[in-house]
C-alpha atoms as a PDB file:
ATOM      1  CA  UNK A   1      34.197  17.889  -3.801  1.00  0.00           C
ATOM      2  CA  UNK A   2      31.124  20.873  -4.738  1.00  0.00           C
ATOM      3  CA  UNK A   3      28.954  21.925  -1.794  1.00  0.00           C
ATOM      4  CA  UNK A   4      25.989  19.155  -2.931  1.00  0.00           C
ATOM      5  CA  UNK A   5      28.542  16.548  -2.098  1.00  0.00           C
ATOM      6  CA  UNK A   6      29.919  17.981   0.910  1.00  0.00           C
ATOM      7  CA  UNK A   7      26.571  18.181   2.272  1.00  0.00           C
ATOM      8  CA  UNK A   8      25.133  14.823   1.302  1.00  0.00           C
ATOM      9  CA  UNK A   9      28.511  13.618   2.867  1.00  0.00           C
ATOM     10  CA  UNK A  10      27.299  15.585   6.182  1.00  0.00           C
ATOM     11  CA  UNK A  11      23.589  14.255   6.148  1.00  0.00           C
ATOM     12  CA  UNK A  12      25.079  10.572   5.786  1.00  0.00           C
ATOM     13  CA  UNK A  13      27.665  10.846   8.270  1.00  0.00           C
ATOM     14  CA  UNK A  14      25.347  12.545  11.007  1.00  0.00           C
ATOM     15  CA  UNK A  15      22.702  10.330  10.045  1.00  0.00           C
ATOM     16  CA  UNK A  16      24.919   7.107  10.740  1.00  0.00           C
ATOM     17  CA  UNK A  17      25.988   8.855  13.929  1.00  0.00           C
ATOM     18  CA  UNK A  18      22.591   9.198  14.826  1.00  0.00           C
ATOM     19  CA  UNK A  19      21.986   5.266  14.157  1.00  0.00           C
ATOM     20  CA  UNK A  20      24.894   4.834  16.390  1.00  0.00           C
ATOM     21  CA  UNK A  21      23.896   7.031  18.925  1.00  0.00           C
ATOM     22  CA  UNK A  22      20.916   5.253  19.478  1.00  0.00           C
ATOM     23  CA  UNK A  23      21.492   1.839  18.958  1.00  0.00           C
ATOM     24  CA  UNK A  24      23.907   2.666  22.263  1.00  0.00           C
ATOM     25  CA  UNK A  25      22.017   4.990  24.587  1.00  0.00           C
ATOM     26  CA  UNK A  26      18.135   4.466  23.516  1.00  0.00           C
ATOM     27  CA  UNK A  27      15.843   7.233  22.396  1.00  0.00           C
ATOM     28  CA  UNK A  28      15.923   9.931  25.070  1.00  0.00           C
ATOM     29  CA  UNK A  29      19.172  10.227  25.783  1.00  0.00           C
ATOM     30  CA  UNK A  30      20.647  14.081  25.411  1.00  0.00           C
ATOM     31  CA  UNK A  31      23.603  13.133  23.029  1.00  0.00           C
ATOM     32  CA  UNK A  32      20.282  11.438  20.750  1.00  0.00           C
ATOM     33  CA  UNK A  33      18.625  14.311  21.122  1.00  0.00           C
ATOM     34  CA  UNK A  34      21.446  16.691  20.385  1.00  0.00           C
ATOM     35  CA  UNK A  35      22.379  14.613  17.409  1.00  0.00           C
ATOM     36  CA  UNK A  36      19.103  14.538  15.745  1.00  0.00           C
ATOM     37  CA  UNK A  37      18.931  18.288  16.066  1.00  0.00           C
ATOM     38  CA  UNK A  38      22.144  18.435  14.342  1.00  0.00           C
ATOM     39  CA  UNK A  39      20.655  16.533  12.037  1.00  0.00           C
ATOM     40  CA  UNK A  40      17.475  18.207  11.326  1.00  0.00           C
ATOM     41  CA  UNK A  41      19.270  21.245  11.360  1.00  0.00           C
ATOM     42  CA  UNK A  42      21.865  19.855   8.407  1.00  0.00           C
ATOM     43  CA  UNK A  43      17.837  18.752   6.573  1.00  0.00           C
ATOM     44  CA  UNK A  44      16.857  22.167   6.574  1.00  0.00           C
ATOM     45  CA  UNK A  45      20.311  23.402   5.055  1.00  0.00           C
ATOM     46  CA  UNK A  46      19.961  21.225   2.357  1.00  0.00           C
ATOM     47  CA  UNK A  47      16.287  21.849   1.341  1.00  0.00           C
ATOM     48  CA  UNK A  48      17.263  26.043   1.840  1.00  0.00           C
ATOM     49  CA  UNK A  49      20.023  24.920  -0.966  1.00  0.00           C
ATOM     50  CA  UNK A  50      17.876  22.908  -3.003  1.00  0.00           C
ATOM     51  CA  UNK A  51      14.884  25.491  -2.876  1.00  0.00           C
ATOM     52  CA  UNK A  52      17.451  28.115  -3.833  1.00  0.00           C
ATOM     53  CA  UNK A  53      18.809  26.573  -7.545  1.00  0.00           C
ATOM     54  CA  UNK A  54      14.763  25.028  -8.381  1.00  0.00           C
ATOM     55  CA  UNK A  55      13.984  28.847  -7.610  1.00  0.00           C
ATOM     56  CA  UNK A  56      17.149  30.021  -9.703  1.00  0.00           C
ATOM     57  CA  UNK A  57      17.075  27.345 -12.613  1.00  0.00           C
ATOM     58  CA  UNK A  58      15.331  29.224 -15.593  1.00  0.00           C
ATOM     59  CA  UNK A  59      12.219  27.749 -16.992  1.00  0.00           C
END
């Protein structure tokens, strides 16, 4: 499995935990909260990457 898969593997699975999460516990609960940072925080790794190879890809 490359990185791009590994990482759209990670956004799915933290996504569906996220679902999860919050179909359980509502919206402000800390584990929600904590999850949709991971989340956000697996987002911005994967638009650094994809900014990274448009930036790299010769024209």
């Amino acid at each position: 499995m490359n990185t791009d898969e590994t990482l759209n593997q990670q956004l799915e699975d933290a996504r569906q935990r996220l679902h999860d999460l919050y179909k359980q516990y509502g919206f402000g609960h800390a584990c929600v909260l904590e999850q949709s940072m991971f989340l956000d925080e697996l987002i911005n790794q994967y638009n650094r990457m994809f900014q990274t190879k448009k930036l790299t890809q010769p024209i």
